[in-house]
PDB file of N, CA and C in Angstrom:
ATOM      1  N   UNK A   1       0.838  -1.178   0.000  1.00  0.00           N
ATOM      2  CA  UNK A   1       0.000   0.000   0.000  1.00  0.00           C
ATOM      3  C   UNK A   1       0.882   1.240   0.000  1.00  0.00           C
ATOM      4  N   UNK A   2       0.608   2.012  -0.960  1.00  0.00           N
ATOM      5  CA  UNK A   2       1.079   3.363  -1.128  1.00  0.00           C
ATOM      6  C   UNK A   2       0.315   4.499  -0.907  1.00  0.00           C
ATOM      7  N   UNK A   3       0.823   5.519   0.153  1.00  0.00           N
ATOM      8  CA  UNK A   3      -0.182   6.400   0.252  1.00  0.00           C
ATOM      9  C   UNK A   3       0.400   7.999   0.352  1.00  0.00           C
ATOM     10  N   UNK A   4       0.081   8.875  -0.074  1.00  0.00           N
ATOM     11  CA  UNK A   4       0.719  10.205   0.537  1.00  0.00           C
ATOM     12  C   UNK A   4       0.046  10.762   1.729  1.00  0.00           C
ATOM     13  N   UNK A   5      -1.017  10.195   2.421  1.00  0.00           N
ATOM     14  CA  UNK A   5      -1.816  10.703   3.331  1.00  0.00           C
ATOM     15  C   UNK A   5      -1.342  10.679   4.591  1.00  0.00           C
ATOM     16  N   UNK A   6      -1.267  11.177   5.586  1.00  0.00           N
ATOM     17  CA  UNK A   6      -0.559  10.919   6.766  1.00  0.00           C
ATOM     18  C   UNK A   6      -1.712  10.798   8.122  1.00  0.00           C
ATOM     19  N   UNK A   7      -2.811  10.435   7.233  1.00  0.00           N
ATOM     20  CA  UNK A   7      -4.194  10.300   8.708  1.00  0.00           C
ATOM     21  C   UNK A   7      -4.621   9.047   9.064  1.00  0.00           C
ATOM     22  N   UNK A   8      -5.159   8.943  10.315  1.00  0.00           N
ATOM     23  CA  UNK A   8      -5.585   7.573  11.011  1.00  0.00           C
ATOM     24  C   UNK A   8      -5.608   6.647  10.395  1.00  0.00           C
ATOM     25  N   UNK A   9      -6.561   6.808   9.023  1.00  0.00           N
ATOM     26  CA  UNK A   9      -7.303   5.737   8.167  1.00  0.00           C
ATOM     27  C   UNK A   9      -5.677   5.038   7.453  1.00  0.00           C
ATOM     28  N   UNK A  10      -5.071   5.957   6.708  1.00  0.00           N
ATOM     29  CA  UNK A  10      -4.062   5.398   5.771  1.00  0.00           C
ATOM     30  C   UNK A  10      -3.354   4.815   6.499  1.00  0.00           C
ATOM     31  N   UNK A  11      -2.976   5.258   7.506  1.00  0.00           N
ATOM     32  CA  UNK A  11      -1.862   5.021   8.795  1.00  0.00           C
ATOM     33  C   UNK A  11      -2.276   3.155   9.326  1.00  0.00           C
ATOM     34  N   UNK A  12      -3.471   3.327   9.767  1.00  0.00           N
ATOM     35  CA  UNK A  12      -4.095   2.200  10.482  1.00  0.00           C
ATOM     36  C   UNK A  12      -4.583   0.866   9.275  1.00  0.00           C
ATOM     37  N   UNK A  13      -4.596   1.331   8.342  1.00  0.00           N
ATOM     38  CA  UNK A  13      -4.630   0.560   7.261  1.00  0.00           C
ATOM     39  C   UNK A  13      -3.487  -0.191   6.766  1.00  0.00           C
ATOM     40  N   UNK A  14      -2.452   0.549   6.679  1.00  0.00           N
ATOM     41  CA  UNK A  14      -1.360   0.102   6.814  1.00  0.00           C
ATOM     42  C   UNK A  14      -0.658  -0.711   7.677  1.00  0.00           C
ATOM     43  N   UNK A  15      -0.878  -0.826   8.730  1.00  0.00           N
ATOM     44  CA  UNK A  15      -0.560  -1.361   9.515  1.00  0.00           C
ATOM     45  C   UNK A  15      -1.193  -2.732  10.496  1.00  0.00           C
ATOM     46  N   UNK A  16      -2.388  -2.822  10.022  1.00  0.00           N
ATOM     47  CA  UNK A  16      -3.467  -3.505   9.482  1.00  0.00           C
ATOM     48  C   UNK A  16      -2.989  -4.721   8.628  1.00  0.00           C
ATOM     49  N   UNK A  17      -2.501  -4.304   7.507  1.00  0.00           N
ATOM     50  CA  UNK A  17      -1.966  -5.469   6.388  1.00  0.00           C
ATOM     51  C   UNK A  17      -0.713  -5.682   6.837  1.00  0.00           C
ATOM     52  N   UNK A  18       0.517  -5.084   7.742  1.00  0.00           N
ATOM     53  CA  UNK A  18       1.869  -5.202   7.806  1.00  0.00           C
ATOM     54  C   UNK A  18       1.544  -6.855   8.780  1.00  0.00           C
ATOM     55  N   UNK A  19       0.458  -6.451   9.815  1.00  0.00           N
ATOM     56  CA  UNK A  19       0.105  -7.262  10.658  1.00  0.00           C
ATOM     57  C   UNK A  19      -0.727  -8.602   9.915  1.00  0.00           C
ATOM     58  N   UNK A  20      -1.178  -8.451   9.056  1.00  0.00           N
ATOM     59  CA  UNK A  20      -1.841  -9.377   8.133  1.00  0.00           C
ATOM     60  C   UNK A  20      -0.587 -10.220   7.908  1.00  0.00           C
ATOM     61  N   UNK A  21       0.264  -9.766   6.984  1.00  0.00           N
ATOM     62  CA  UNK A  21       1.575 -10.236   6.183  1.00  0.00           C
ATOM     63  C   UNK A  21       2.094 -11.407   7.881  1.00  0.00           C
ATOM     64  N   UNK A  22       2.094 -10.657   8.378  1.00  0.00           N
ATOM     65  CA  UNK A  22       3.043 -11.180   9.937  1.00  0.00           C
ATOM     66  C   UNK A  22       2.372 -12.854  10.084  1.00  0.00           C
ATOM     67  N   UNK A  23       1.549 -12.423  10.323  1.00  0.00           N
ATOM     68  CA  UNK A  23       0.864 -13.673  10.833  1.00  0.00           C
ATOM     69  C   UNK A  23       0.364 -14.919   9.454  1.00  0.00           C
ATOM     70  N   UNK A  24       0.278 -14.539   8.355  1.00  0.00           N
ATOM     71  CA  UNK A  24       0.058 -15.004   7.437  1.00  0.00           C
ATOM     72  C   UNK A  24       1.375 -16.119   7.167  1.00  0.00           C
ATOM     73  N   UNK A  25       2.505 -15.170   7.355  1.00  0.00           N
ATOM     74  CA  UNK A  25       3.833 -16.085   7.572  1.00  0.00           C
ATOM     75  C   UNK A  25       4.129 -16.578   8.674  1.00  0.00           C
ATOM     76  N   UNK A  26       3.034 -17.632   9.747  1.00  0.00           N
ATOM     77  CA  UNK A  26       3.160 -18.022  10.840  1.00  0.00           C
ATOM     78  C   UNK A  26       3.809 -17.139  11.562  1.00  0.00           C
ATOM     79  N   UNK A  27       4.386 -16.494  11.579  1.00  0.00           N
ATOM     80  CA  UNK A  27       5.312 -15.259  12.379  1.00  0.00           C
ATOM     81  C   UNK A  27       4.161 -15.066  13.736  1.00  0.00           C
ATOM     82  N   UNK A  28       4.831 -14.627  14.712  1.00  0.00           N
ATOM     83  CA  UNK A  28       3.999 -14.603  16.135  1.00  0.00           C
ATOM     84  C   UNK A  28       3.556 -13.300  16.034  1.00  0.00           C
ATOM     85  N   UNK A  29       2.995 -13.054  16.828  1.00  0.00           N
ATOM     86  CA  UNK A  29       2.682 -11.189  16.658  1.00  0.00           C
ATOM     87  C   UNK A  29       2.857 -11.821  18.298  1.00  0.00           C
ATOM     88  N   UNK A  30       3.091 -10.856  18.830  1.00  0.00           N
ATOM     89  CA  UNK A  30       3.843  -9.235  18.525  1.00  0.00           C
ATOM     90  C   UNK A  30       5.159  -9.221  17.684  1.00  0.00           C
ATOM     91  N   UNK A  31       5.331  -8.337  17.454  1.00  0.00           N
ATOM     92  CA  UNK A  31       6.998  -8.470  16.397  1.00  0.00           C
ATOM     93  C   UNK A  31       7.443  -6.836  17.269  1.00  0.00           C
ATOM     94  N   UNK A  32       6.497  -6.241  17.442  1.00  0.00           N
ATOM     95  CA  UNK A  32       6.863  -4.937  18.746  1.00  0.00           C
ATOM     96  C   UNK A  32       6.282  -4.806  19.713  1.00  0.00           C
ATOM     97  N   UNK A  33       6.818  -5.006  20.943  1.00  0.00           N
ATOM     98  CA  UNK A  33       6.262  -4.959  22.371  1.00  0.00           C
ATOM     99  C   UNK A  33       6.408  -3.542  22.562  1.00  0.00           C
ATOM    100  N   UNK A  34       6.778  -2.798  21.741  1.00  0.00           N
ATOM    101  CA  UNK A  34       6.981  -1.169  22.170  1.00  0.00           C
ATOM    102  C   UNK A  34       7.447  -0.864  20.906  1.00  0.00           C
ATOM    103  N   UNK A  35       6.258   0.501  20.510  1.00  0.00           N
ATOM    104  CA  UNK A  35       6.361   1.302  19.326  1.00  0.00           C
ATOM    105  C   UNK A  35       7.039   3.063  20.355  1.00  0.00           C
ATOM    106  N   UNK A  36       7.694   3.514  19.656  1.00  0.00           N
ATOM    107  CA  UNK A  36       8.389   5.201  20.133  1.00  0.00           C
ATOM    108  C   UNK A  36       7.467   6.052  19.269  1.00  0.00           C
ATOM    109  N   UNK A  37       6.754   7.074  19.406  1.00  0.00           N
ATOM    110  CA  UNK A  37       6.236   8.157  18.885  1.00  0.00           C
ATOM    111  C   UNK A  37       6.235   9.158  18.951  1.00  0.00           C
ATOM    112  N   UNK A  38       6.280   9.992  18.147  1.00  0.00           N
ATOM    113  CA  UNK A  38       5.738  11.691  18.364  1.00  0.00           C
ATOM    114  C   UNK A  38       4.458  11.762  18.844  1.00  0.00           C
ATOM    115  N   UNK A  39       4.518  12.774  19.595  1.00  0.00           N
ATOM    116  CA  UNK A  39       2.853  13.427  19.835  1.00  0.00           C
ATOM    117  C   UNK A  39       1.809  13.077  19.167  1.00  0.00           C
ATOM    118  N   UNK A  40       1.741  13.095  17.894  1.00  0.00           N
ATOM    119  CA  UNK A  40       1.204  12.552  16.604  1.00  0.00           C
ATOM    120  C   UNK A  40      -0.203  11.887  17.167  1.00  0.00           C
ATOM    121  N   UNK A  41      -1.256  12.661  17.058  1.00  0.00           N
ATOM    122  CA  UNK A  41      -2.595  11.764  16.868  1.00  0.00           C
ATOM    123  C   UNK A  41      -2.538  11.037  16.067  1.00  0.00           C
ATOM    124  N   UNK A  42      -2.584  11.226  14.858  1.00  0.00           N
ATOM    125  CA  UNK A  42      -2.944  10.138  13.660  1.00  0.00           C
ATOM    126  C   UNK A  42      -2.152   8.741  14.019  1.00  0.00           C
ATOM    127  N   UNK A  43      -0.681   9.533  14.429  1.00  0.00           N
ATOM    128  CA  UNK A  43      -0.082   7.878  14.374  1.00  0.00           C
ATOM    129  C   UNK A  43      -0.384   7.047  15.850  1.00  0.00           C
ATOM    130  N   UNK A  44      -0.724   7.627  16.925  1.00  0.00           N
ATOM    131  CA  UNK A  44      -1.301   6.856  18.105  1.00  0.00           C
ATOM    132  C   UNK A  44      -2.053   6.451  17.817  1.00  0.00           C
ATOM    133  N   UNK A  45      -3.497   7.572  17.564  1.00  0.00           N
ATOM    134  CA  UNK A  45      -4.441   6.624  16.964  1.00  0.00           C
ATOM    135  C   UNK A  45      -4.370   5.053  16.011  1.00  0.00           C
ATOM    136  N   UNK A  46      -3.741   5.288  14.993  1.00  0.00           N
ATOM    137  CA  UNK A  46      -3.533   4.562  14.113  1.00  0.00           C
ATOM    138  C   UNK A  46      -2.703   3.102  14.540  1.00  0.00           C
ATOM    139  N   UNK A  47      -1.984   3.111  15.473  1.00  0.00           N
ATOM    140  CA  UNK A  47      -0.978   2.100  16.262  1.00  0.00           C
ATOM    141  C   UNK A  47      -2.472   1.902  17.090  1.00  0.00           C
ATOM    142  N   UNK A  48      -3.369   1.874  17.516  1.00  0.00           N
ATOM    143  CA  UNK A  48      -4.520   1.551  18.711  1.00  0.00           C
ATOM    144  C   UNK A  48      -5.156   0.536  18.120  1.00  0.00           C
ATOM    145  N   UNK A  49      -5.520   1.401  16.475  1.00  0.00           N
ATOM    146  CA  UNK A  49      -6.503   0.138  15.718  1.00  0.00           C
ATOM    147  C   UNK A  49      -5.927  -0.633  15.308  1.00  0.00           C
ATOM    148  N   UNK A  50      -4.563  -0.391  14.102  1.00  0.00           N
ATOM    149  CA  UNK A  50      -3.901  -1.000  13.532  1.00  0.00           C
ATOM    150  C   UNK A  50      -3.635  -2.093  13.949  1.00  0.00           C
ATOM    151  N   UNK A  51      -2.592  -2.547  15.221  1.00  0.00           N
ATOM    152  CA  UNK A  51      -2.138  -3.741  15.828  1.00  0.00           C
ATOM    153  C   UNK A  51      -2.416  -4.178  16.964  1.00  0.00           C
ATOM    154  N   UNK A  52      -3.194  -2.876  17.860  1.00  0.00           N
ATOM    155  CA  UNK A  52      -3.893  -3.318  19.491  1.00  0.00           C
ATOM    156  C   UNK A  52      -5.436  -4.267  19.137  1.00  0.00           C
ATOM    157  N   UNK A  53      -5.872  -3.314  17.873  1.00  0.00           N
ATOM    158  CA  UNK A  53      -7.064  -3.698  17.784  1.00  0.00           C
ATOM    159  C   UNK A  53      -8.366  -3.243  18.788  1.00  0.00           C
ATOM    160  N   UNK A  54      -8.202  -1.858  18.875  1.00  0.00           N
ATOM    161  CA  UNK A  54      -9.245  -1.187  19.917  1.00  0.00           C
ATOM    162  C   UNK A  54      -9.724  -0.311  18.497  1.00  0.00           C
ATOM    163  N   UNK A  55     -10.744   0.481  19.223  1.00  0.00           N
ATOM    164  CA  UNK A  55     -11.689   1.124  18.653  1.00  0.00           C
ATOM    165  C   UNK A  55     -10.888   2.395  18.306  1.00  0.00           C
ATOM    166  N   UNK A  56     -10.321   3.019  19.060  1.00  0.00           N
ATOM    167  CA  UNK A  56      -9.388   4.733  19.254  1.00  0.00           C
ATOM    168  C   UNK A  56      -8.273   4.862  20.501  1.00  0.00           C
ATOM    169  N   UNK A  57      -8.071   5.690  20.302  1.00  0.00           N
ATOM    170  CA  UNK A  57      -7.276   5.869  20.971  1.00  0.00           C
ATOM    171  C   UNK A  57      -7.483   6.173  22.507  1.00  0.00           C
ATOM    172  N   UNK A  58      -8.979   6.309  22.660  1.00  0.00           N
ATOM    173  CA  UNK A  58      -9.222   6.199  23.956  1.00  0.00           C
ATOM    174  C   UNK A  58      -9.463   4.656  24.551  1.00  0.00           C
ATOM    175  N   UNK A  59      -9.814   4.539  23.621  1.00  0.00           N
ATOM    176  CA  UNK A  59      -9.812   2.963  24.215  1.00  0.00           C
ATOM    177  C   UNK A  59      -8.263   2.041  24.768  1.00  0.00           C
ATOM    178  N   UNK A  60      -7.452   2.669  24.113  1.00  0.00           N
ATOM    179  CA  UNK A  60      -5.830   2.050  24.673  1.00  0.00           C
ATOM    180  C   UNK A  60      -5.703   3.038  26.033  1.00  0.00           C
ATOM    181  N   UNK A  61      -6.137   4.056  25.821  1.00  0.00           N
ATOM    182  CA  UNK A  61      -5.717   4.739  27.704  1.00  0.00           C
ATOM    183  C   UNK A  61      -6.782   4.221  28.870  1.00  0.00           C
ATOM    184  N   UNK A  62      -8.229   3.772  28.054  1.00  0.00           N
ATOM    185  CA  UNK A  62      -8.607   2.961  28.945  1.00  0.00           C
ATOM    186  C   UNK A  62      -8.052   1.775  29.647  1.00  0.00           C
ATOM    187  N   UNK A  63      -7.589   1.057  28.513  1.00  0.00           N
ATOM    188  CA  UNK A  63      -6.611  -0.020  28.824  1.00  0.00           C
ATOM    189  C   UNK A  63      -5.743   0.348  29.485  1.00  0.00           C
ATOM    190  N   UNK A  64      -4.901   1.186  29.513  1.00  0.00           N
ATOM    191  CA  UNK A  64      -3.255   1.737  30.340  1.00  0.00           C
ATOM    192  C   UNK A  64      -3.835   1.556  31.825  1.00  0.00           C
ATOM    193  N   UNK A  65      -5.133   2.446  31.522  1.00  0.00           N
ATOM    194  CA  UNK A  65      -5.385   2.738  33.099  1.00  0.00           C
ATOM    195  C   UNK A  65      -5.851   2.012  33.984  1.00  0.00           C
ATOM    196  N   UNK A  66      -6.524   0.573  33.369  1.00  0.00           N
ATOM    197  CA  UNK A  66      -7.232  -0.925  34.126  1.00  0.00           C
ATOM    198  C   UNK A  66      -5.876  -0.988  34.195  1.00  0.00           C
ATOM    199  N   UNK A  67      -4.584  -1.363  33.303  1.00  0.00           N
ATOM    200  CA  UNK A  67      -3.747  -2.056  33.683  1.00  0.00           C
ATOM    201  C   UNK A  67      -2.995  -1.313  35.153  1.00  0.00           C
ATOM    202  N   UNK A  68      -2.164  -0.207  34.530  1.00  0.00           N
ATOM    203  CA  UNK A  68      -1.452   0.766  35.764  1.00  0.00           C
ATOM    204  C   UNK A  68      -2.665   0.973  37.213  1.00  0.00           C
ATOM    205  N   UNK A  69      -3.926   1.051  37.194  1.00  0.00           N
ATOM    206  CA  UNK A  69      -4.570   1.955  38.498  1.00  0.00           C
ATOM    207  C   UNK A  69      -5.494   0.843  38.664  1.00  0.00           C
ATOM    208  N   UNK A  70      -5.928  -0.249  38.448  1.00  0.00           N
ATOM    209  CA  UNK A  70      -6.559  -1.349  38.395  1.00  0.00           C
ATOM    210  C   UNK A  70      -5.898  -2.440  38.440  1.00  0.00           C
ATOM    211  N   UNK A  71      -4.492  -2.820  38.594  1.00  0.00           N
ATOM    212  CA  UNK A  71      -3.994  -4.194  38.416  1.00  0.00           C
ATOM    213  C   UNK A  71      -4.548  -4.743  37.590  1.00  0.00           C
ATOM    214  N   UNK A  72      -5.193  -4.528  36.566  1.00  0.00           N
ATOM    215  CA  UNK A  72      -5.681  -6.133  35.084  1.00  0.00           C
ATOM    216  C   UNK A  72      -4.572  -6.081  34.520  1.00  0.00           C
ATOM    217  N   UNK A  73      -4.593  -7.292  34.466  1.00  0.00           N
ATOM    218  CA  UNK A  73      -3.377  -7.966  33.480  1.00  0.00           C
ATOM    219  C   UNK A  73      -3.553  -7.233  32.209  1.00  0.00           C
ATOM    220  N   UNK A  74      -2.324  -7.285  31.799  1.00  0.00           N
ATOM    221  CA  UNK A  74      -2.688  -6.621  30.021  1.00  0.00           C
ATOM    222  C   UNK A  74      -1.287  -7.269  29.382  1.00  0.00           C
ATOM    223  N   UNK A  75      -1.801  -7.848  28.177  1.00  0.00           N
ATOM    224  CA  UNK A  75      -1.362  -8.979  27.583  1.00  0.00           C
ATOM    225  C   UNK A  75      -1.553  -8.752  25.859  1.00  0.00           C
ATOM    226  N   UNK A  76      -0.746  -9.221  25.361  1.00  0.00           N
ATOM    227  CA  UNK A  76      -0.801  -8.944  23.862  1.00  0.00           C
ATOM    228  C   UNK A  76      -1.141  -7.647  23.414  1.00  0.00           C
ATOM    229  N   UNK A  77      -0.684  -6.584  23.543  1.00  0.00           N
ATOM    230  CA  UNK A  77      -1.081  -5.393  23.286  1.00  0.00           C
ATOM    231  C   UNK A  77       0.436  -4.619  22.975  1.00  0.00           C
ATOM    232  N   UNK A  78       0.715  -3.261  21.945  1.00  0.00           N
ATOM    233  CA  UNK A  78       1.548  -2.638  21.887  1.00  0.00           C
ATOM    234  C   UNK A  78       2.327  -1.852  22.569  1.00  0.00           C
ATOM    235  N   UNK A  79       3.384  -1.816  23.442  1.00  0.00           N
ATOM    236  CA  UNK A  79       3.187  -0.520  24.024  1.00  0.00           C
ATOM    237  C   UNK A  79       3.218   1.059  23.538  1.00  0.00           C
ATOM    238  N   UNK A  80       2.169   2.317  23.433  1.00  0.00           N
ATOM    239  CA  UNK A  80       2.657   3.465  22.704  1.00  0.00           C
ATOM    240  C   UNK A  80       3.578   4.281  23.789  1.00  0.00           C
ATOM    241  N   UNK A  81       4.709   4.482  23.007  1.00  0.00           N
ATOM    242  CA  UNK A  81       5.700   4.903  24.110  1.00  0.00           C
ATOM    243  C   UNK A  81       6.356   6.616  23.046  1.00  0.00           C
ATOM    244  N   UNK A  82       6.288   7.308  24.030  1.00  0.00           N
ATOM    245  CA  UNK A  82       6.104   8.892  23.351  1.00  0.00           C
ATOM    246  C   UNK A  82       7.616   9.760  23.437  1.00  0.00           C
ATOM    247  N   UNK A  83       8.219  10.044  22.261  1.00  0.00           N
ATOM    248  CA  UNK A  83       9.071  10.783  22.480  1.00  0.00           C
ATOM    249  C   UNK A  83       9.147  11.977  22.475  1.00  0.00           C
ATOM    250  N   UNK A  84       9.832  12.504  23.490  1.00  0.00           N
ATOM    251  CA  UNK A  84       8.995  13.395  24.581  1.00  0.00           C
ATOM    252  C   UNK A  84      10.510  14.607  24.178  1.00  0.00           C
ATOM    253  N   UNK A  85      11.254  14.803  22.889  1.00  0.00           N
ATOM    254  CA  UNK A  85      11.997  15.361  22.777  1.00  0.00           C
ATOM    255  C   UNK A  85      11.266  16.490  21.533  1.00  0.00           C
ATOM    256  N   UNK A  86      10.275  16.069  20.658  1.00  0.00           N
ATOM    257  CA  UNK A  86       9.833  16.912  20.068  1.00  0.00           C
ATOM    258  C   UNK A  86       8.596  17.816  21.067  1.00  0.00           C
ATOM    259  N   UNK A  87       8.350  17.173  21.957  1.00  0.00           N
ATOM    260  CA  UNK A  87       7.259  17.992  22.944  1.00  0.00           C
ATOM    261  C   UNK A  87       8.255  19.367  23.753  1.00  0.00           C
ATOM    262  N   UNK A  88       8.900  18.355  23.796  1.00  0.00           N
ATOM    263  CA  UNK A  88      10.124  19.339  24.565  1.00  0.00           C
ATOM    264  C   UNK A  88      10.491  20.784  24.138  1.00  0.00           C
ATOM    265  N   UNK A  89      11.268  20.700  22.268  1.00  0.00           N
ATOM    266  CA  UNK A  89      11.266  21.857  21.541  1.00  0.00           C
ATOM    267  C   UNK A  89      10.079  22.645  21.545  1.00  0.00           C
ATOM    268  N   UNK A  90       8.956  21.794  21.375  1.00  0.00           N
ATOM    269  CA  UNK A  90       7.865  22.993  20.967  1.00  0.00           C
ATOM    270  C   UNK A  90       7.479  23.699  22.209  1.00  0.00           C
ATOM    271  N   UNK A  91       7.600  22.764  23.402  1.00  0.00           N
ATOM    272  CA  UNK A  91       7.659  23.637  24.611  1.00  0.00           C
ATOM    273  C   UNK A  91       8.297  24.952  25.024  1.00  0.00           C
ATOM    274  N   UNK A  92       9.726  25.028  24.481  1.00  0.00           N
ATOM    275  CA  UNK A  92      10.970  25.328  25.151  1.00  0.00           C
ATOM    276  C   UNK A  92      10.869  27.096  24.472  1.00  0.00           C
ATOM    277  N   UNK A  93      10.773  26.632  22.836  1.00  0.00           N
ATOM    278  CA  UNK A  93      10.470  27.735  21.894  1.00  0.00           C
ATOM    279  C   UNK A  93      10.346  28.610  22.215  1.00  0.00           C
ATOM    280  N   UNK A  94       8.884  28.930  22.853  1.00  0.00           N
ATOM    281  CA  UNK A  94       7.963  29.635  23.230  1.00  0.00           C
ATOM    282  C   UNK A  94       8.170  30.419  24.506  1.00  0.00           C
ATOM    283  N   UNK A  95       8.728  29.430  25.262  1.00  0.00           N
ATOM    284  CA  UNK A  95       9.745  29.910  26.531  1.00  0.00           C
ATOM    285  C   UNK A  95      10.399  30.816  26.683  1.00  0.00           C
ATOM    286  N   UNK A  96      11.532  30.502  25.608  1.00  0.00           N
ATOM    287  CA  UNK A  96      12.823  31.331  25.265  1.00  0.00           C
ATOM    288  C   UNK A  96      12.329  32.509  24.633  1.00  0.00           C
ATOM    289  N   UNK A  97      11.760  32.578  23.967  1.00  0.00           N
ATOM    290  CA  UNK A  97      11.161  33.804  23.415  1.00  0.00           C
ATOM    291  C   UNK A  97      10.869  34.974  23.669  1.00  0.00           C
ATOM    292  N   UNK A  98       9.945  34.075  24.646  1.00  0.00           N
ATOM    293  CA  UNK A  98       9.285  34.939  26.119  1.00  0.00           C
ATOM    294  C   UNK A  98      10.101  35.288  27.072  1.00  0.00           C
ATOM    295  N   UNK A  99      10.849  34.630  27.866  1.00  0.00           N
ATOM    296  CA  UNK A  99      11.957  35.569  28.604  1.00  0.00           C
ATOM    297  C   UNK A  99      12.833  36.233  27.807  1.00  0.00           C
ATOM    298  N   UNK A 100      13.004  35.863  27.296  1.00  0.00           N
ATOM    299  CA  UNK A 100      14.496  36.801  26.365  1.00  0.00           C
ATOM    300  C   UNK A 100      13.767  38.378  26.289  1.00  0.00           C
ATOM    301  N   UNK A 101      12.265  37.984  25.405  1.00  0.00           N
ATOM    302  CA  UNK A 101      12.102  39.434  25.676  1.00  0.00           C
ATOM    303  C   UNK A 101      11.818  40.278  26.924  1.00  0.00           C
ATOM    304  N   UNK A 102      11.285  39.673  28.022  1.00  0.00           N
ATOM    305  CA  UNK A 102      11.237  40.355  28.852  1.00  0.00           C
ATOM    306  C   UNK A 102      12.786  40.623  29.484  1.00  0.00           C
ATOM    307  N   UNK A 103      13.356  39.986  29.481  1.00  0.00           N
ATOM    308  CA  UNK A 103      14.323  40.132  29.990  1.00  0.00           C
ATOM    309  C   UNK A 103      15.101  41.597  29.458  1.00  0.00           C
ATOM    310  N   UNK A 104      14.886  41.865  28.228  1.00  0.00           N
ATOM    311  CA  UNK A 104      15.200  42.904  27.034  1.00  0.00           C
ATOM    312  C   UNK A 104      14.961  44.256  27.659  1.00  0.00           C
ATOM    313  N   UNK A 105      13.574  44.023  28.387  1.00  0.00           N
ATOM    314  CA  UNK A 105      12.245  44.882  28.221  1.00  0.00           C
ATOM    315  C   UNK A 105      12.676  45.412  29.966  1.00  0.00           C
ATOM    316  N   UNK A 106      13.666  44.692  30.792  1.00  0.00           N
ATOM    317  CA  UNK A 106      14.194  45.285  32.433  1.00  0.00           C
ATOM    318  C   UNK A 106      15.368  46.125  31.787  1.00  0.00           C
TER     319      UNK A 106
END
């Protein structure tokens, strides 16, 4: 599948058939116990349906949260694990900006 689109559907579709292919070649699933991400809705979302097999993306923080604040076991599922270095820049940006000018402005 070829797509230029970068939203839920293309995303989760994709990943959908990668997982098809997997198992089709006896291959075990999971093949990732932990995916790394950007902030990225589309692609959380898309990692929820794609290979967790939930409805959205709320439905995997439902899950996080039976597992972490509920003790349920949680088993065969992806982990979405967030890299927290592009949150960081866009944080920081805005920061710096802002003091610098005030700082200008004493």
């Amino acid at each position: 599948m070829i797509s230029s689109a970068h939203d839920i559907v293309a995303i989760s579709q994709w990943l959908t058939t990668f997982k098809a292919f997997v198992l089709k070649h006896k291959l075990t699933w999971l093949v990732y116990t932990n995916r790394v991400t950007d902030f990225s809705y589309a692609q959380m979302n898309a990692l929820s349906i794609g290979w967790n097999g939930f409805t959205s993306i709320f439905d995997y923080l439902n899950w996080c949260y039976r597992v972490l604040v509920e003790n349920n076991v949680g088993t065969n599922v992806t982990i979405i694990k967030h890299l927290c270095k592009s949150l960081h820049k866009n944080l920081s940006k805005p920061c710096l900006y802002i003091f610098s000018i005030r700082d200008k402005q004493l």
